[in-house]
N, C-alpha and C. Protein backbone atom coordinates (compact mmCIF):
# COMPACT_ATOMS: atom_id res chain seq x y z
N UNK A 1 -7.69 12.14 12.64
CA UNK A 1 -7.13 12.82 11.47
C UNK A 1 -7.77 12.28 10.19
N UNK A 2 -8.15 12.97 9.17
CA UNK A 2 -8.85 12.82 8.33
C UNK A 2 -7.99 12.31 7.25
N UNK A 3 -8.49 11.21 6.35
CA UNK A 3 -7.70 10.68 4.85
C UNK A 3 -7.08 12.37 4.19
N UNK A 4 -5.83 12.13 3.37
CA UNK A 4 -5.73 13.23 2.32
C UNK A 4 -6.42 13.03 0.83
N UNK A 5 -7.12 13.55 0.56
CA UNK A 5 -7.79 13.50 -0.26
C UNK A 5 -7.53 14.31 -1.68
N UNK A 6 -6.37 15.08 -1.52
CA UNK A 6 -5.74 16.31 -2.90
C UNK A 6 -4.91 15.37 -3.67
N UNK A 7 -3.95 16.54 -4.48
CA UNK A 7 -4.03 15.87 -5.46
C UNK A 7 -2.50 15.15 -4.99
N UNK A 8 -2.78 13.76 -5.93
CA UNK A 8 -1.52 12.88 -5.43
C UNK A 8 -0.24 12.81 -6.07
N UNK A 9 -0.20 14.26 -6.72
CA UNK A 9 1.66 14.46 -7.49
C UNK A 9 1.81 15.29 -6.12
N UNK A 10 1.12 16.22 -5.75
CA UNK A 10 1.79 17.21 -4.33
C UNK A 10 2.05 16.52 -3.20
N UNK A 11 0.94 15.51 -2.89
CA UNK A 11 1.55 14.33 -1.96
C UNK A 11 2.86 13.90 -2.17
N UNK A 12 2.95 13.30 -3.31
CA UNK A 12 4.24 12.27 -3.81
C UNK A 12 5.38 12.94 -3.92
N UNK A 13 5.08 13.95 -4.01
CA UNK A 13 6.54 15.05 -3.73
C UNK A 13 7.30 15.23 -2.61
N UNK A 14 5.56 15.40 -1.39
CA UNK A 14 6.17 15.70 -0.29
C UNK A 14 6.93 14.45 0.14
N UNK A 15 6.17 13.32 0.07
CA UNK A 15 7.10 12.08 0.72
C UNK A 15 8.11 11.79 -0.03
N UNK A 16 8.35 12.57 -1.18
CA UNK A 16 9.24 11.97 -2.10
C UNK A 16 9.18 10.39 -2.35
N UNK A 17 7.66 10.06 -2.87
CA UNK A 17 7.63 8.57 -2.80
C UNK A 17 6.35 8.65 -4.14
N UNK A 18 6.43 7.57 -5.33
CA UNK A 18 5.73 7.55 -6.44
C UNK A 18 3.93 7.19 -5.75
N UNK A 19 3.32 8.05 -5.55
CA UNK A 19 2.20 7.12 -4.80
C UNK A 19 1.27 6.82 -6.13
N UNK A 20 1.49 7.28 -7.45
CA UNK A 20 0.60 6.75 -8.64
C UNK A 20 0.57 5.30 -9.01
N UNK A 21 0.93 4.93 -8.23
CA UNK A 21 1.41 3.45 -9.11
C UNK A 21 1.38 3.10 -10.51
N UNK A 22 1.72 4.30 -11.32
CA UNK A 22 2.16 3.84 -11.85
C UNK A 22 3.20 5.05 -12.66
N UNK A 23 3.88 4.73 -14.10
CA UNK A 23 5.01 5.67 -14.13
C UNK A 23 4.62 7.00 -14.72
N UNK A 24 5.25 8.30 -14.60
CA UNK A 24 4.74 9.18 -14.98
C UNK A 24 5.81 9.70 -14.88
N UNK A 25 6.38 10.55 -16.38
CA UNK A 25 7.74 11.31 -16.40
C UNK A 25 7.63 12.85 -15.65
N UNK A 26 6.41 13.46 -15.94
CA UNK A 26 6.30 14.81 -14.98
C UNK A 26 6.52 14.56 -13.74
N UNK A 27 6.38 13.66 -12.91
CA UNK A 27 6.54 13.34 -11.30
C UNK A 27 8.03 12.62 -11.25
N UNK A 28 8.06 11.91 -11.77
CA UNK A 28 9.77 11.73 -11.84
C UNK A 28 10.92 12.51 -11.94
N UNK A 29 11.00 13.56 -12.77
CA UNK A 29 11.35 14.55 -12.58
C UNK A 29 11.15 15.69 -11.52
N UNK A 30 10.20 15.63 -10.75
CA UNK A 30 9.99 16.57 -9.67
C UNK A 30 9.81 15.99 -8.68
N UNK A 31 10.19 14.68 -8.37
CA UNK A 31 9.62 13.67 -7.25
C UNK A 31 10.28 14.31 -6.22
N UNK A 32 12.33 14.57 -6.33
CA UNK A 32 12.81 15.51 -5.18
C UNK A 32 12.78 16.68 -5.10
N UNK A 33 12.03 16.99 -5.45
CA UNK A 33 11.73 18.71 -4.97
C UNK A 33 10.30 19.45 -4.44
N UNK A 34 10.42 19.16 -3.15
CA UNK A 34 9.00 19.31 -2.08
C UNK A 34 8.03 20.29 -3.41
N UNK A 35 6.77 20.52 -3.08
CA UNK A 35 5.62 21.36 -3.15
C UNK A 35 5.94 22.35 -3.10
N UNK A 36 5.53 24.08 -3.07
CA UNK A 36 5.28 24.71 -2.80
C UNK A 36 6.66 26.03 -3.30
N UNK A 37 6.20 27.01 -3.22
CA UNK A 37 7.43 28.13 -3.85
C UNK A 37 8.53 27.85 -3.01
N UNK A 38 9.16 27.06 -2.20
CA UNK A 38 10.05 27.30 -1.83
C UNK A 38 10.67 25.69 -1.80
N UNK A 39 10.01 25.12 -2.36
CA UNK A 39 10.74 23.67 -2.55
C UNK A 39 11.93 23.78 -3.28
N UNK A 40 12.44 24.37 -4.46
CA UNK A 40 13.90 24.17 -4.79
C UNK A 40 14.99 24.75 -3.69
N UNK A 41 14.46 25.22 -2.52
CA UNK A 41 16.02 25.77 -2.08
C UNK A 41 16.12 24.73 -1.27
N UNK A 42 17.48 24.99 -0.55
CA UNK A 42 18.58 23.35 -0.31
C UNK A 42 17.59 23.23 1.32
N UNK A 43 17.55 22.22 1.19
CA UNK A 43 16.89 21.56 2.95
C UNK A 43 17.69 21.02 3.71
N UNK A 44 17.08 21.66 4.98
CA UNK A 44 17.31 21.46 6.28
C UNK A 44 18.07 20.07 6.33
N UNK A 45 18.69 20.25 7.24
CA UNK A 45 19.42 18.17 7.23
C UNK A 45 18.71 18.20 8.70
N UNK A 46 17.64 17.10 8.88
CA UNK A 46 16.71 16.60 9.42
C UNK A 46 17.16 15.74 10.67
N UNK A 47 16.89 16.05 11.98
CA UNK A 47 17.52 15.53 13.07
C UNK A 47 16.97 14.11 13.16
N UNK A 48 17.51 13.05 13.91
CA UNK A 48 17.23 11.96 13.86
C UNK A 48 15.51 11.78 14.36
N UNK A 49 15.06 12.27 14.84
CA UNK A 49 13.67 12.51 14.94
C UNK A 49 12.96 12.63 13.75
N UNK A 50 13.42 13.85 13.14
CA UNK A 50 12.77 14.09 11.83
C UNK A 50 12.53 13.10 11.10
N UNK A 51 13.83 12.41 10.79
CA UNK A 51 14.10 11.20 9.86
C UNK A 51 13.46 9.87 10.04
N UNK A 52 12.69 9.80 11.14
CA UNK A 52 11.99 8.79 11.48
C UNK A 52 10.49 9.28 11.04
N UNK A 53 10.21 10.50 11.26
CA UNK A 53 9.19 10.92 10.91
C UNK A 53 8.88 10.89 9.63
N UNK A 54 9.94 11.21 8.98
CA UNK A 54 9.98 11.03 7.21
C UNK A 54 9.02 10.43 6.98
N UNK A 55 10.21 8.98 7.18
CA UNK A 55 10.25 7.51 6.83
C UNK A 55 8.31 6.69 7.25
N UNK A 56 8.39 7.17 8.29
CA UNK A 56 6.81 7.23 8.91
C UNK A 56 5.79 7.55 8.12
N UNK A 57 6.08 8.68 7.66
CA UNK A 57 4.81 9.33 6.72
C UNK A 57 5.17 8.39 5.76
N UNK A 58 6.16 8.34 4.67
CA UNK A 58 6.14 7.41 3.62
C UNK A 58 5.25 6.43 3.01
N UNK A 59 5.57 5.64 4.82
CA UNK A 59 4.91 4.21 4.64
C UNK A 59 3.39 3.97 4.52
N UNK A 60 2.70 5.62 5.59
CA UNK A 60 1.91 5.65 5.68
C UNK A 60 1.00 5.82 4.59
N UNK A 61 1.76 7.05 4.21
CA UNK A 61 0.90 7.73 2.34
C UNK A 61 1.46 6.30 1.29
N UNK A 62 2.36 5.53 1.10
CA UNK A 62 2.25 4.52 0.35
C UNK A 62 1.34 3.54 0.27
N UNK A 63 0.19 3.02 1.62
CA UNK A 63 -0.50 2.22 1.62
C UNK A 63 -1.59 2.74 1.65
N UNK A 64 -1.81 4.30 2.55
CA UNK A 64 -3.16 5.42 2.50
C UNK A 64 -3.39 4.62 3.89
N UNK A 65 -2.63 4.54 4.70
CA UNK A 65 -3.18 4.54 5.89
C UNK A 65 -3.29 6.11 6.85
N UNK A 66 -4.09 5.75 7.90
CA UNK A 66 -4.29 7.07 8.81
C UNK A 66 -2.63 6.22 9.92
N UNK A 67 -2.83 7.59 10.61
CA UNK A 67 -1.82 7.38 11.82
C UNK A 67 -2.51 6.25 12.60
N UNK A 68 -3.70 6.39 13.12
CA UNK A 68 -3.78 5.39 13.97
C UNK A 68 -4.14 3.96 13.31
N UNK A 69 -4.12 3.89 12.19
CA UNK A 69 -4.15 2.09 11.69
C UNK A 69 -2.76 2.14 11.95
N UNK A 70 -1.95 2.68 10.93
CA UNK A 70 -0.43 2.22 11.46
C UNK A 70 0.27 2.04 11.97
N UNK A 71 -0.10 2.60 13.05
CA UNK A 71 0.38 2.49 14.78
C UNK A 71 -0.01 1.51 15.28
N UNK A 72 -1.26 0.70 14.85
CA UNK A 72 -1.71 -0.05 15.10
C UNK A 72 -1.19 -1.25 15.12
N UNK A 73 -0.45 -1.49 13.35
CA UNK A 73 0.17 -2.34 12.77
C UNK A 73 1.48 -2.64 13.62
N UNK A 74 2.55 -1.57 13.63
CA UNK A 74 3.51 -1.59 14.08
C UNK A 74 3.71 -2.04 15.45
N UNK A 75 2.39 -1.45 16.61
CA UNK A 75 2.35 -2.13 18.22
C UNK A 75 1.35 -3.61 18.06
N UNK A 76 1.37 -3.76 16.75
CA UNK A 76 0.95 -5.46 17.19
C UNK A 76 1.96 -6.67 17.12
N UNK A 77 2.99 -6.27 16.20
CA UNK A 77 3.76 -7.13 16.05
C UNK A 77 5.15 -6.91 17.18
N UNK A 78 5.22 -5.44 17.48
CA UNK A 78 6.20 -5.37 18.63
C UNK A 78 6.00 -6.47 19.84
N UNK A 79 7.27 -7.18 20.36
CA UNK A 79 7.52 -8.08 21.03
C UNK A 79 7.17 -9.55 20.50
N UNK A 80 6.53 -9.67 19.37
CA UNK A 80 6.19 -10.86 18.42
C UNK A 80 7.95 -11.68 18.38
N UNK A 81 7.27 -13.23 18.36
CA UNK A 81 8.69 -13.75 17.70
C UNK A 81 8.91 -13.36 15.77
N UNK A 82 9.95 -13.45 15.52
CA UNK A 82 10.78 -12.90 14.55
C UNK A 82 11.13 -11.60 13.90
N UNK A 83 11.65 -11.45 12.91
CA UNK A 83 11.60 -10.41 12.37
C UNK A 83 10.78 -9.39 12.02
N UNK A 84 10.44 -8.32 13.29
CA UNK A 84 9.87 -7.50 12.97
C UNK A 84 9.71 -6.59 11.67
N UNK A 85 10.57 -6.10 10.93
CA UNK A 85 10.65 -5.41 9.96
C UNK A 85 9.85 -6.36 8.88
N UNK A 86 9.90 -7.81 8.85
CA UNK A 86 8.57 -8.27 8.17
C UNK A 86 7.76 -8.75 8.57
N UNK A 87 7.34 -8.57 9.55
CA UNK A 87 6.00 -8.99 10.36
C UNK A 87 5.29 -7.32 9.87
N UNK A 88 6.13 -6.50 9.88
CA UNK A 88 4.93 -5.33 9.34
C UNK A 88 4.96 -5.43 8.08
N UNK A 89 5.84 -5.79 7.05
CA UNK A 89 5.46 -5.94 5.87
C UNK A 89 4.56 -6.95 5.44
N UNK A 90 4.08 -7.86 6.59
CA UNK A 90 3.26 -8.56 6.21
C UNK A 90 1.73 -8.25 6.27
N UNK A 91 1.55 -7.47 7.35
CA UNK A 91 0.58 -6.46 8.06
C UNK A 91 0.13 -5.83 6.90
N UNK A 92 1.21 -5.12 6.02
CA UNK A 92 0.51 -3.89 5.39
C UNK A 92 0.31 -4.94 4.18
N UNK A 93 1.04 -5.49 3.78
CA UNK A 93 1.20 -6.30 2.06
C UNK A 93 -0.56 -7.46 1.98
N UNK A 94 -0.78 -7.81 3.59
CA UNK A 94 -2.16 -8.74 3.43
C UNK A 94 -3.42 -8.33 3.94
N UNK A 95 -3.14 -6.76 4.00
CA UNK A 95 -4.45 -5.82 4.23
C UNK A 95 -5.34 -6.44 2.99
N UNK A 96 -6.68 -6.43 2.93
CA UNK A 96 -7.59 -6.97 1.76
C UNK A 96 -7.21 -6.03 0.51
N UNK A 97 -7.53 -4.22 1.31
CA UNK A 97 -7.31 -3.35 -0.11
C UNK A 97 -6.18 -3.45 -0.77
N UNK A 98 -4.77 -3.86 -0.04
CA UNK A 98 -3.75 -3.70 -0.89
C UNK A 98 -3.56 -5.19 -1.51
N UNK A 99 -4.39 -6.62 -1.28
CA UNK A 99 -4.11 -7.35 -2.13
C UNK A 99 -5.08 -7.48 -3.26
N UNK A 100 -6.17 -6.69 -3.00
CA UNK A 100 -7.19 -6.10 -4.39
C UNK A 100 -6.00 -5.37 -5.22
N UNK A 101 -5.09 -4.44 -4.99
CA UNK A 101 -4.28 -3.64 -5.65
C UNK A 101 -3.40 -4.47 -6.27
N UNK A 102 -2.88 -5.21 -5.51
CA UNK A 102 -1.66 -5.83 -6.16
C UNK A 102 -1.86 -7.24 -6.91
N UNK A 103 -3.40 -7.84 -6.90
CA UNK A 103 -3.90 -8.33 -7.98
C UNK A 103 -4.05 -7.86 -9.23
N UNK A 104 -4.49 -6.16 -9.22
CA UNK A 104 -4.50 -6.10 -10.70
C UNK A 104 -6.13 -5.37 -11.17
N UNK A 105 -6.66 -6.45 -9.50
CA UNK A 105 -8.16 -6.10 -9.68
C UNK A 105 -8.25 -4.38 -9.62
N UNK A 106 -7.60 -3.79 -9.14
CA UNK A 106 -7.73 -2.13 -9.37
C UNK A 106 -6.41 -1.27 -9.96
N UNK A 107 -6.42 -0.37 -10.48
CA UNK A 107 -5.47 0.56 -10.73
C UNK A 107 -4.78 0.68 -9.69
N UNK A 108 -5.05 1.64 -8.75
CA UNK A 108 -3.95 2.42 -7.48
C UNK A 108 -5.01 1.56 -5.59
N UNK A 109 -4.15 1.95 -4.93
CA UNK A 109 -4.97 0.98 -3.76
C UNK A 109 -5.97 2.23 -3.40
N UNK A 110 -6.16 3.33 -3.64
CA UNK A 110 -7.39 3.89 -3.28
C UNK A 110 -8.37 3.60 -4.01
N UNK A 111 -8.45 2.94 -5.26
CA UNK A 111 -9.45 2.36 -6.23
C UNK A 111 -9.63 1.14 -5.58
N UNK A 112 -8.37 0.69 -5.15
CA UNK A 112 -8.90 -0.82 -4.38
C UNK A 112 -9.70 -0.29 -3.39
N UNK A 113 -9.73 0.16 -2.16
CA UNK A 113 -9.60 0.43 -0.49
C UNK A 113 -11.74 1.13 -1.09
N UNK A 114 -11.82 1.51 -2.29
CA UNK A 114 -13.04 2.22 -2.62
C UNK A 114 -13.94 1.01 -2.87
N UNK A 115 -13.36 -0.29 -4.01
CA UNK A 115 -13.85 -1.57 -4.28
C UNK A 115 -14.50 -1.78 -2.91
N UNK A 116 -13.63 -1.89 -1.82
CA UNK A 116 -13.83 -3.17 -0.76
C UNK A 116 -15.04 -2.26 -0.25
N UNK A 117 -14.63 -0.84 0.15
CA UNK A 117 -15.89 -0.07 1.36
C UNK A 117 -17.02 -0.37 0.32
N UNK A 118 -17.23 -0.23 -0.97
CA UNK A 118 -18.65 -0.30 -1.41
C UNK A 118 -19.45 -2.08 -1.76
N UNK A 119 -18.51 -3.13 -1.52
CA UNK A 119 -19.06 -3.86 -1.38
C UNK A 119 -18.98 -4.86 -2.80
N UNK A 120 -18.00 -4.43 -3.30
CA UNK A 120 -17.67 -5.10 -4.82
C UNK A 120 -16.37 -6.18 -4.46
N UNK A 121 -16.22 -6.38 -3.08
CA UNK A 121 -14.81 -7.52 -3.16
C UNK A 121 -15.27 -8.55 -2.27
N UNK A 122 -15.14 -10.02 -2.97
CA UNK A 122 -15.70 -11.35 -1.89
C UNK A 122 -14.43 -12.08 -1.66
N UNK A 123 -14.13 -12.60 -0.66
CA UNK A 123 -13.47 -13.46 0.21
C UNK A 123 -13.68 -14.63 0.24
N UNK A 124 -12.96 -15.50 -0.01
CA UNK A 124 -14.15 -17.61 0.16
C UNK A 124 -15.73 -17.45 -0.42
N UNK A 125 -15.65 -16.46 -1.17
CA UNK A 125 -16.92 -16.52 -1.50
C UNK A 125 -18.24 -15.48 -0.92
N UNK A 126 -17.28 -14.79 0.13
CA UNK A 126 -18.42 -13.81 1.41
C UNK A 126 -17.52 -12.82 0.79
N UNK A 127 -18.69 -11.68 0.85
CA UNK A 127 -18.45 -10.16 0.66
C UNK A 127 -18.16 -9.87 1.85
N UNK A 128 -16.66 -8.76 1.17
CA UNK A 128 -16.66 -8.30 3.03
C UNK A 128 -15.88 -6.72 2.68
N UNK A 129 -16.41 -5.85 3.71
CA UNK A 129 -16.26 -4.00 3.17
C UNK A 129 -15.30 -3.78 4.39
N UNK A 130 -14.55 -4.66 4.83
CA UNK A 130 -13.56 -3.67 5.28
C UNK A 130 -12.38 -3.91 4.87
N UNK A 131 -11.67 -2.21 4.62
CA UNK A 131 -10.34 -2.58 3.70
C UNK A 131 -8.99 -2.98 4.60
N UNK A 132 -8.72 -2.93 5.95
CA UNK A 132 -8.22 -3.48 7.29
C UNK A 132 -7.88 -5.04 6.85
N UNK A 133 -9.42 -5.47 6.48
CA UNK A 133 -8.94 -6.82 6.78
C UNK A 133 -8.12 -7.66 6.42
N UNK A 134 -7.08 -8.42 7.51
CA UNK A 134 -6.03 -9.26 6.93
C UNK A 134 -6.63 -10.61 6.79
N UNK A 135 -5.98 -10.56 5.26
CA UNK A 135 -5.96 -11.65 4.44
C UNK A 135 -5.35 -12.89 5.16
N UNK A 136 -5.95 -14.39 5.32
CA UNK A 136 -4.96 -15.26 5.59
C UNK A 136 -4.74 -16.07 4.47
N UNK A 137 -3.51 -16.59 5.11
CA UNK A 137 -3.24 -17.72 3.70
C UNK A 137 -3.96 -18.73 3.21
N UNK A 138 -4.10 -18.99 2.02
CA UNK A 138 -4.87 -19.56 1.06
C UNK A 138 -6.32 -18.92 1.06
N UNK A 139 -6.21 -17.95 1.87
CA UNK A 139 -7.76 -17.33 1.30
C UNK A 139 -7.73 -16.92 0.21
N UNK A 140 -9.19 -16.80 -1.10
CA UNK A 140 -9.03 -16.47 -2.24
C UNK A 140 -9.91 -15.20 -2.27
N UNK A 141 -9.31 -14.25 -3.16
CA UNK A 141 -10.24 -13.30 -3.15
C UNK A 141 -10.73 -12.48 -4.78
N UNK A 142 -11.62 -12.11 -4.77
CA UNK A 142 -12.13 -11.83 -6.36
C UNK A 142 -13.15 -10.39 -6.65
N UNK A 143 -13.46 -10.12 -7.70
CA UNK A 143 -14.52 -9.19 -6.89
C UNK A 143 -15.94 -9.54 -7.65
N UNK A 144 -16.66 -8.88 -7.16
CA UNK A 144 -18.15 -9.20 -7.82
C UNK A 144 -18.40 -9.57 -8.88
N UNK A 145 -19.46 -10.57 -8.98
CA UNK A 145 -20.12 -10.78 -10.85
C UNK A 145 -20.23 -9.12 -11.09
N UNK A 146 -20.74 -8.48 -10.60
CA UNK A 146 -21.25 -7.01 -11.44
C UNK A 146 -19.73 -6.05 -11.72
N UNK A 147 -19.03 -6.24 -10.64
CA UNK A 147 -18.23 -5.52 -10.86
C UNK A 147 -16.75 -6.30 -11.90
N UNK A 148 -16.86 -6.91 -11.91
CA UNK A 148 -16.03 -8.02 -13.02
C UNK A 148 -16.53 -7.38 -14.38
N UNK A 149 -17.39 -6.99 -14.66
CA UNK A 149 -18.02 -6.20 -15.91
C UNK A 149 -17.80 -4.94 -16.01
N UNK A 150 -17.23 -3.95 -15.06
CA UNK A 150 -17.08 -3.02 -14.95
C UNK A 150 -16.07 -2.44 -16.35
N UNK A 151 -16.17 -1.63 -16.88
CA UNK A 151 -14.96 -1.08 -18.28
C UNK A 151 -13.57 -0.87 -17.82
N UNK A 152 -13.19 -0.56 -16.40
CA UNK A 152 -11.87 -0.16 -15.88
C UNK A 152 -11.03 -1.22 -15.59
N UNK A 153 -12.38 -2.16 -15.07
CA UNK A 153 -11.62 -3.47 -14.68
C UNK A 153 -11.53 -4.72 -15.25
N UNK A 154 -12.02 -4.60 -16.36
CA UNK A 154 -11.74 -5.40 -17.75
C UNK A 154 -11.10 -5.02 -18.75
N UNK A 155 -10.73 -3.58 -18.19
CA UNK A 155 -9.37 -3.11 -19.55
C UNK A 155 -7.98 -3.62 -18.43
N UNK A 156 -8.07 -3.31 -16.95
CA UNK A 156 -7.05 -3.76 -16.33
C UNK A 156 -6.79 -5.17 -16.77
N UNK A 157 -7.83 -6.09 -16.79
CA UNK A 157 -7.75 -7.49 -16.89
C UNK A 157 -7.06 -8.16 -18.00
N UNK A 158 -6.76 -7.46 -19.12
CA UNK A 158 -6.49 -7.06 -20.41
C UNK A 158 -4.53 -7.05 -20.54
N UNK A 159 -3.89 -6.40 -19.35
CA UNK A 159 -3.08 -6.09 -19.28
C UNK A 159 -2.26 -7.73 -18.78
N UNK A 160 -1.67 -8.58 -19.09
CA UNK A 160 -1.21 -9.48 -19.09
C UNK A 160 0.62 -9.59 -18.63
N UNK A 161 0.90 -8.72 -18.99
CA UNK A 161 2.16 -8.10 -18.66
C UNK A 161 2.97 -8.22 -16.88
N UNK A 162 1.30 -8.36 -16.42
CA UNK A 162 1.41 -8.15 -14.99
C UNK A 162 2.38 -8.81 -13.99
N UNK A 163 3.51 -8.80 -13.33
CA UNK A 163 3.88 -9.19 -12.96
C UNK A 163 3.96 -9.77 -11.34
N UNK A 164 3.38 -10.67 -10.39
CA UNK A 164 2.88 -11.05 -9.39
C UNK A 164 3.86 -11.14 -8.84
N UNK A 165 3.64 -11.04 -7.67
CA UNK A 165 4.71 -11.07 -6.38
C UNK A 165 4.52 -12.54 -5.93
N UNK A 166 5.95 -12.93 -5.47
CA UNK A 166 6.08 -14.73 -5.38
C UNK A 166 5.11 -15.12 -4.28
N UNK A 167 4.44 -14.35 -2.98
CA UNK A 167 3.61 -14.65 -2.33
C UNK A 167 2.17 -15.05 -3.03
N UNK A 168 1.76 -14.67 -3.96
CA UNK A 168 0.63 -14.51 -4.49
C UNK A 168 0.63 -15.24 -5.94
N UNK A 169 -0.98 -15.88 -5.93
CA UNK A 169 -1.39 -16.47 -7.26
C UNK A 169 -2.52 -16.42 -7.38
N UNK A 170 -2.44 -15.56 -8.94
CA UNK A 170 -3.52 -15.45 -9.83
C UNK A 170 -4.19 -16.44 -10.93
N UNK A 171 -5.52 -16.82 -10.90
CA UNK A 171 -6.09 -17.92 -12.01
C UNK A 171 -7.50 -16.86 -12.41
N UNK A 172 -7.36 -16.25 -13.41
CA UNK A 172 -8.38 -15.75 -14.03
C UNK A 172 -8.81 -14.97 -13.35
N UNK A 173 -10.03 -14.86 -12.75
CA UNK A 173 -10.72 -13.41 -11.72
C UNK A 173 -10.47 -13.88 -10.41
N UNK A 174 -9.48 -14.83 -10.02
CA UNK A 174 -9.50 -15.54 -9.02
C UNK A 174 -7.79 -15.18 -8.45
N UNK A 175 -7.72 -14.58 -6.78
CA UNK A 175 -6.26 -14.02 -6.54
C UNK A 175 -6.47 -15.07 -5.22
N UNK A 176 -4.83 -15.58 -4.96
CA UNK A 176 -5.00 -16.20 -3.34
C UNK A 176 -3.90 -15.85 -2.89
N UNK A 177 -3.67 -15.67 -1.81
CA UNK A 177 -2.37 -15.66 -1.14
C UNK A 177 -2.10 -16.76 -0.69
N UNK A 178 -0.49 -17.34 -1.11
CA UNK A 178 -0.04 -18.62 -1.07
C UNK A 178 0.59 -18.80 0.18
N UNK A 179 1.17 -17.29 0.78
CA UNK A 179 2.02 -17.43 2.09
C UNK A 179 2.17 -16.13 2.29
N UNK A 180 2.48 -15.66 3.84
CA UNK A 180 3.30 -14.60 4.16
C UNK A 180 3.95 -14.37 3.22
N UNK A 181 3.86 -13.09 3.35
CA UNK A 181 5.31 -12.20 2.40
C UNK A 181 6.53 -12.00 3.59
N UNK A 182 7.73 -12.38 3.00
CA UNK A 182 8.80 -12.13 3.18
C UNK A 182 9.32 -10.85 3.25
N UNK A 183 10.57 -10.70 3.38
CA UNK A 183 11.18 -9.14 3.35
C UNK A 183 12.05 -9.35 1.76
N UNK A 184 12.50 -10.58 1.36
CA UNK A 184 13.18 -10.36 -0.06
C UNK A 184 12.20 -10.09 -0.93
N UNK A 185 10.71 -10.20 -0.84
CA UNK A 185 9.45 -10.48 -1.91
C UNK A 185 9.44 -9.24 -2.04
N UNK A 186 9.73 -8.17 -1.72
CA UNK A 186 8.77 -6.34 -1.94
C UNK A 186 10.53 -5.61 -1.63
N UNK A 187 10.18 -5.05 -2.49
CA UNK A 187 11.21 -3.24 -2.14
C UNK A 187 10.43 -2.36 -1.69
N UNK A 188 10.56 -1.75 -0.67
CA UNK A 188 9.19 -1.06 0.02
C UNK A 188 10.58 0.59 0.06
N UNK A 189 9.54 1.28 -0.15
CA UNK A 189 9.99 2.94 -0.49
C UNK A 189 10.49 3.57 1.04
N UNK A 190 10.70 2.94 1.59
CA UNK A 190 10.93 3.74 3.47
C UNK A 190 11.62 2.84 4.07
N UNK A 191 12.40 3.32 5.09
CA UNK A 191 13.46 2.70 5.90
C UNK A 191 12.49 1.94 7.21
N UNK A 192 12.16 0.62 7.25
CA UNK A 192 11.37 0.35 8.04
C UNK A 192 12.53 0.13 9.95
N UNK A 193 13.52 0.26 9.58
CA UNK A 193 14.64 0.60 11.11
C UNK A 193 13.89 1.44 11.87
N UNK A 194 14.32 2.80 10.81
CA UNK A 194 13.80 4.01 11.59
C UNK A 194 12.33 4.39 11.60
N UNK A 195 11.22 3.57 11.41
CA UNK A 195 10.00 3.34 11.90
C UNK A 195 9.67 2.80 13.29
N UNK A 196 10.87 1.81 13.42
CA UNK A 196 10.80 0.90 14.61
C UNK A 196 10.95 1.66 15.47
N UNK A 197 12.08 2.79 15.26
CA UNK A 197 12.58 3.42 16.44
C UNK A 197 11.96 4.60 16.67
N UNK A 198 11.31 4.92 16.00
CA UNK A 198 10.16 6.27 15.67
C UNK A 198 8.97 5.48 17.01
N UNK A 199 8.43 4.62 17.06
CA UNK A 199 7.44 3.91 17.80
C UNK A 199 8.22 3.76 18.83
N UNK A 200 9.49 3.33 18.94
CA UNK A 200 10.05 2.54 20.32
C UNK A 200 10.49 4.16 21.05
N UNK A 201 10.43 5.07 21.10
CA UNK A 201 10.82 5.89 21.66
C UNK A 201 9.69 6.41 22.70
């Protein structure tokens, strides 16, 4: 199945989930009311199947994964010791592209997930293009001398305001992950229960 590639207010509708990261009053206002001429009339109440499916897509269009990475995610940690519901939040939160995103180093994680495939994000110091890859702890990650000069990502850099998630620390062009993320560290937009049981069936 191929990435979605349109536009991302008709996405964010359908999942009913902000995928801009960032705020926008036209999508807020229309966030619950699907796409298409027939989105204002009243909807279906969604069988417990459905509702897993929702919740499924959500998670998926929130990080821009395909079905089969996420499936991926979810049957690796099944039968793992502890808490599953953050063993996948850890999965998705220390993917490389989404901790390029949630550094700061990009706008939205498809600006990140674009950084890593072209070769503008280093690791300990090694360039590395896949956006999959999990981050371990205390690895540091940054992006290129060339791309550190870039205009988008020196007006981002600009923005100071930024507020970091307690897993993570930032020193100048320099991001590391200090530890696993937890389940109190993130509010994540989808019911990760009925994911579990969406897979376990």
């Amino acid at each position: 199945m191929a990435r979605y590639t349109g536009p991302k207010h008709r996405l964010a509708r359908k999942e009913g989930v902000n995928l801009l990261d960032k705020s926008s009053q036209s999508l807020m206002r229309r966030l619950a009311t699907p796409p298409g001429i027939h989105g204002k009339k009243r909807k279906r109440r969604l069988s417990e199947y459905g509702l897993q499916l929702r919740e499924k897509q959500k998670a998926k269009t929130t990080y821009g994964l395909l079905e089969k990475q996420f499936k991926k995610i979810v049957q690796t940690v099944q039968g793992k010791k502890g808490d599953t519901k953050e063993l996948i939040v850890g999965l998705l939160e220390t993917r490389l592209d989404n901790l390029v995103y949630r550094f700061g180093f990009a706008k939205t994680r498809y600006m990140a997930r674009q950084f890593v495939s072209h070769g503008h994000v280093v690791v300990n110091g090694k360039k590395l293009t896949i956006p999959s890859y999990q981050v371990q702890v205390n690895d540091v990650i940054s992006l290129s001398t060339k791309m550190q000069k870039n205009i988008q990502v020196t007006e981002l850099a600009k923005e100071e305001n930024k507020v970091f998630l307690p897993f993570l620390k930032k020193q100048g062009q320099l991001g590391k992950l200090e530890r696993m993320p937890k389940m109190e560290d993130i509010q994540v937009p989808f019911d990760l229960q009925l994911i579990i049981e969406y897979y376990s069936r």
